[in-house]
C-alpha atoms as a PDB file:
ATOM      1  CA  UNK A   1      17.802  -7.352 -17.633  1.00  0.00           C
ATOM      2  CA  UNK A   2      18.055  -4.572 -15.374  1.00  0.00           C
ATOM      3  CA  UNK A   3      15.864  -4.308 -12.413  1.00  0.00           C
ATOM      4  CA  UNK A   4      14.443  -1.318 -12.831  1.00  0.00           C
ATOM      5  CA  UNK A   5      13.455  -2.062 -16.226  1.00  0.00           C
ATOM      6  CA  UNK A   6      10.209  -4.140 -15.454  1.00  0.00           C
ATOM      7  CA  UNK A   7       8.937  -2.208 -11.832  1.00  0.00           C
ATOM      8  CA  UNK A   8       5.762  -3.340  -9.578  1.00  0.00           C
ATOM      9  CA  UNK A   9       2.784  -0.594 -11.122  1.00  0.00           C
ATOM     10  CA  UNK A  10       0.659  -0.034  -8.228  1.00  0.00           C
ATOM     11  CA  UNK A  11      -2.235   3.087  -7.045  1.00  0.00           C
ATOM     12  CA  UNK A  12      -2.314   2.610  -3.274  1.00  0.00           C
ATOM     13  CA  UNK A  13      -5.067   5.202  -1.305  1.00  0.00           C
ATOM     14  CA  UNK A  14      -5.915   5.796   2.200  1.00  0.00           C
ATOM     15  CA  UNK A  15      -9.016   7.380   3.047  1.00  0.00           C
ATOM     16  CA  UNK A  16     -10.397   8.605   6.178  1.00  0.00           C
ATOM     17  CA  UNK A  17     -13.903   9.311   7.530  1.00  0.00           C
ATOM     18  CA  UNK A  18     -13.979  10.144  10.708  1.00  0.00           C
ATOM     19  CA  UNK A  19     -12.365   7.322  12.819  1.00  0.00           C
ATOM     20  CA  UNK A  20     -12.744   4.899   9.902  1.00  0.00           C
ATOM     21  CA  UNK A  21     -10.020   4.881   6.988  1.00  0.00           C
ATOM     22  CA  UNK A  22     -10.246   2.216   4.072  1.00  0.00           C
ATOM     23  CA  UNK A  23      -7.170   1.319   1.848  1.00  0.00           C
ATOM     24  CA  UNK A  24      -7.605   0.333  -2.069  1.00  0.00           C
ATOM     25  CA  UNK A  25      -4.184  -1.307  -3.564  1.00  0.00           C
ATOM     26  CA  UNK A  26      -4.297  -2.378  -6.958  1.00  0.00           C
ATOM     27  CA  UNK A  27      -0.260  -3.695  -8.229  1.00  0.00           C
ATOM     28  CA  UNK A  28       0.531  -5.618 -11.070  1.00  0.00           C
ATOM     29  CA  UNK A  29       3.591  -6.560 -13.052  1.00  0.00           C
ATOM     30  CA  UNK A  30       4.147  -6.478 -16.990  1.00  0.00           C
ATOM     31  CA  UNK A  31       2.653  -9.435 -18.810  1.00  0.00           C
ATOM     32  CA  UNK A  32       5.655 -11.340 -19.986  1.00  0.00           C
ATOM     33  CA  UNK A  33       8.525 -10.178 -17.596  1.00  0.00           C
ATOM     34  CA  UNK A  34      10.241 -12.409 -14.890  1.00  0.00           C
ATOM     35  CA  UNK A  35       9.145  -9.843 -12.320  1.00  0.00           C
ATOM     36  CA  UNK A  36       6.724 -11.349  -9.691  1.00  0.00           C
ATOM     37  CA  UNK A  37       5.742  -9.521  -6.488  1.00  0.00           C
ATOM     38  CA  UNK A  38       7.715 -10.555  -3.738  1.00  0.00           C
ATOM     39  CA  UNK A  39       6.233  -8.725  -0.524  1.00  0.00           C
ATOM     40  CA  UNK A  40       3.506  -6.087  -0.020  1.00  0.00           C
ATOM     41  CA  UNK A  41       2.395  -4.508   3.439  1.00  0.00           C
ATOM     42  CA  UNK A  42       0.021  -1.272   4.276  1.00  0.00           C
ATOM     43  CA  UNK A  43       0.012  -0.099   7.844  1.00  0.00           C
ATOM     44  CA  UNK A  44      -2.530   2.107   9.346  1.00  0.00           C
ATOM     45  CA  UNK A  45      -1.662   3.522  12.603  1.00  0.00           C
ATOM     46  CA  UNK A  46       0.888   1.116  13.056  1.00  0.00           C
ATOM     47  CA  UNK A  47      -1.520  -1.748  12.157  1.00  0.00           C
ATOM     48  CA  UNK A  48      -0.118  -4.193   9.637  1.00  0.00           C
ATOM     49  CA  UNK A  49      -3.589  -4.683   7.353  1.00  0.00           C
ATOM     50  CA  UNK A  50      -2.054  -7.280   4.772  1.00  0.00           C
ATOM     51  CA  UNK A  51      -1.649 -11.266   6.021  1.00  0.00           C
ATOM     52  CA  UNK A  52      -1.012 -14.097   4.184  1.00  0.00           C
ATOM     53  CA  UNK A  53       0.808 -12.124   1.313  1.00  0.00           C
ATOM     54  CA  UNK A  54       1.917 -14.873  -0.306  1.00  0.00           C
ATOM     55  CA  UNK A  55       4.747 -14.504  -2.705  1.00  0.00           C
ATOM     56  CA  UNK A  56       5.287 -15.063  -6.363  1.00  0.00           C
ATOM     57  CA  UNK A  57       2.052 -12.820  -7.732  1.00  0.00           C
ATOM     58  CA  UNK A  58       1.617 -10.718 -10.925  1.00  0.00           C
ATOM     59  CA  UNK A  59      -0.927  -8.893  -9.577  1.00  0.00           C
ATOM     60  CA  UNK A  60      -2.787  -8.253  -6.320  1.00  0.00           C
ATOM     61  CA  UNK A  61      -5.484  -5.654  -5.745  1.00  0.00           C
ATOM     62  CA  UNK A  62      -8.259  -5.205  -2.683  1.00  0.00           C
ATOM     63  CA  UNK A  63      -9.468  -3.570  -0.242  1.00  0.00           C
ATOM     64  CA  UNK A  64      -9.081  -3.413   3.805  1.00  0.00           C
ATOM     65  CA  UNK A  65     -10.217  -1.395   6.569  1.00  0.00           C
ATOM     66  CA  UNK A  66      -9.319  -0.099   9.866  1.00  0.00           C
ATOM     67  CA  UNK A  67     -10.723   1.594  12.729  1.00  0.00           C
ATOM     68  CA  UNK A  68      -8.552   4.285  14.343  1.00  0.00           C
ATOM     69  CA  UNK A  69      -8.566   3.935  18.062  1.00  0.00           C
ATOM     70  CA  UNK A  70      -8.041   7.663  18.806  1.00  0.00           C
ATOM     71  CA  UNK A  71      -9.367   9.855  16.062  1.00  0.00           C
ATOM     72  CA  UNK A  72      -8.590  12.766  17.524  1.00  0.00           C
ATOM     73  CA  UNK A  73      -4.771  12.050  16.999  1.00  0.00           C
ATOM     74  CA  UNK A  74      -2.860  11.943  13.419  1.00  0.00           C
ATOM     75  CA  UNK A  75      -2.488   8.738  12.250  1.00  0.00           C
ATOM     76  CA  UNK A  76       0.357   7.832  10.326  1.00  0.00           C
ATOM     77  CA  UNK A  77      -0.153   5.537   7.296  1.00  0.00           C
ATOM     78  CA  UNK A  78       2.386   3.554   5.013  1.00  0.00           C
ATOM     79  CA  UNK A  79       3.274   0.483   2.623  1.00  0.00           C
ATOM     80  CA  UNK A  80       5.975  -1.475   1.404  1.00  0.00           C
ATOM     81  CA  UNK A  81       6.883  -3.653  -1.391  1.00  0.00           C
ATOM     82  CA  UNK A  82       9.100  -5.587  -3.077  1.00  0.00           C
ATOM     83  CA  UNK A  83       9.942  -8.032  -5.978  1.00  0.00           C
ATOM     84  CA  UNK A  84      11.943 -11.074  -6.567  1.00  0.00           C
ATOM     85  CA  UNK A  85      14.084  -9.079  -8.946  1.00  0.00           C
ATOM     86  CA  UNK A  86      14.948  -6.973  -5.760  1.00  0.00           C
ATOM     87  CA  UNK A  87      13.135  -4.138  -6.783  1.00  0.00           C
ATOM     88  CA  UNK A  88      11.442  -2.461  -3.295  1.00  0.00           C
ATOM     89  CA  UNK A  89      10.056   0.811  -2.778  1.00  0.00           C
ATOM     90  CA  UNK A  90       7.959   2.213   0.102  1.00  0.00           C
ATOM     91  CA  UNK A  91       6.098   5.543   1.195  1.00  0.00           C
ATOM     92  CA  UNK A  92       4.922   7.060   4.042  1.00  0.00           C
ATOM     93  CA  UNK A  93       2.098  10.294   4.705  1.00  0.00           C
ATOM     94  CA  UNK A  94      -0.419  10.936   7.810  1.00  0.00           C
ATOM     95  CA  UNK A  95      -3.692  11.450   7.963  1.00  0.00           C
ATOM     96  CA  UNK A  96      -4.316  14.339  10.166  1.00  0.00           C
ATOM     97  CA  UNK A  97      -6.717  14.502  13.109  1.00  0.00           C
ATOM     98  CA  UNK A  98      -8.094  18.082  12.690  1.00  0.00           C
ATOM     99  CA  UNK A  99     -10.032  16.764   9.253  1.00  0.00           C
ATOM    100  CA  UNK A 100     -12.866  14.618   9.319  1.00  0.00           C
ATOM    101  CA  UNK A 101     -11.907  13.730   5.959  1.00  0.00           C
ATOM    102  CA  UNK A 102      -8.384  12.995   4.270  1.00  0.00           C
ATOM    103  CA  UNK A 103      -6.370  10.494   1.978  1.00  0.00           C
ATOM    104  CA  UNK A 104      -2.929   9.749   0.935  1.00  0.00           C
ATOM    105  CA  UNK A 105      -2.042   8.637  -2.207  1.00  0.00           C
ATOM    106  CA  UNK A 106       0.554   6.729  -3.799  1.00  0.00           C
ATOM    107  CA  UNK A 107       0.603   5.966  -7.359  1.00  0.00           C
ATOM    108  CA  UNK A 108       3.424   4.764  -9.751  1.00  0.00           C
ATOM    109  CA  UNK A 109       1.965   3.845 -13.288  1.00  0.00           C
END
């Protein structure tokens, strides 16, 4: 099987309001396949918001939050993931400073 065949699905948004910006993740894996995820990470402003990822999954979804120290600078946002199949992919976007309000999002469905 090839492994781009049976890929991690996953909507991944950042959203910021004023100095606070929350992150929804929602990735799963076909029912069936051997795919499992194998590593996940979102970073806010260099902040590393997922611990204890542990491996071996079929799906993991949530929600985190962060505080941005200094609002009044861009903050740069960004996730990775991978599977045991060694399938990874990974994004990056910023958040800019002169909005009060702003998102990135990533989805692959």
């Amino acid at each position: 099987m090839s492994i781009d065949d049976d890929p991690i699905s996953y909507h991944i948004k950042f959203e910021k309001d004023h100095a606070n910006v929350k992150v929804t993740y929602d990735l799963r894996v076909p029912v069936g396949g051997a795919t499992l995820i194998a590593d996940f990470q979102v970073t806010v402003d260099g902040t590393s918001l997922i611990s204890g990822f542990l491996p071996g999954q079929t799906y993991f979804n949530g929600v985190q939050f962060h505080v941005l120290a200094n609002p009044d600078k861009d903050a740069a946002v960004s996730y990775t993931m991978s599977s045991n199949q060694g399938w990874d992919d990974g994004d990056e976007d910023v958040l800019r400073s002169e909005k009060v309000y702003d998102d990135a999002e990533f989805p692959r469905d």
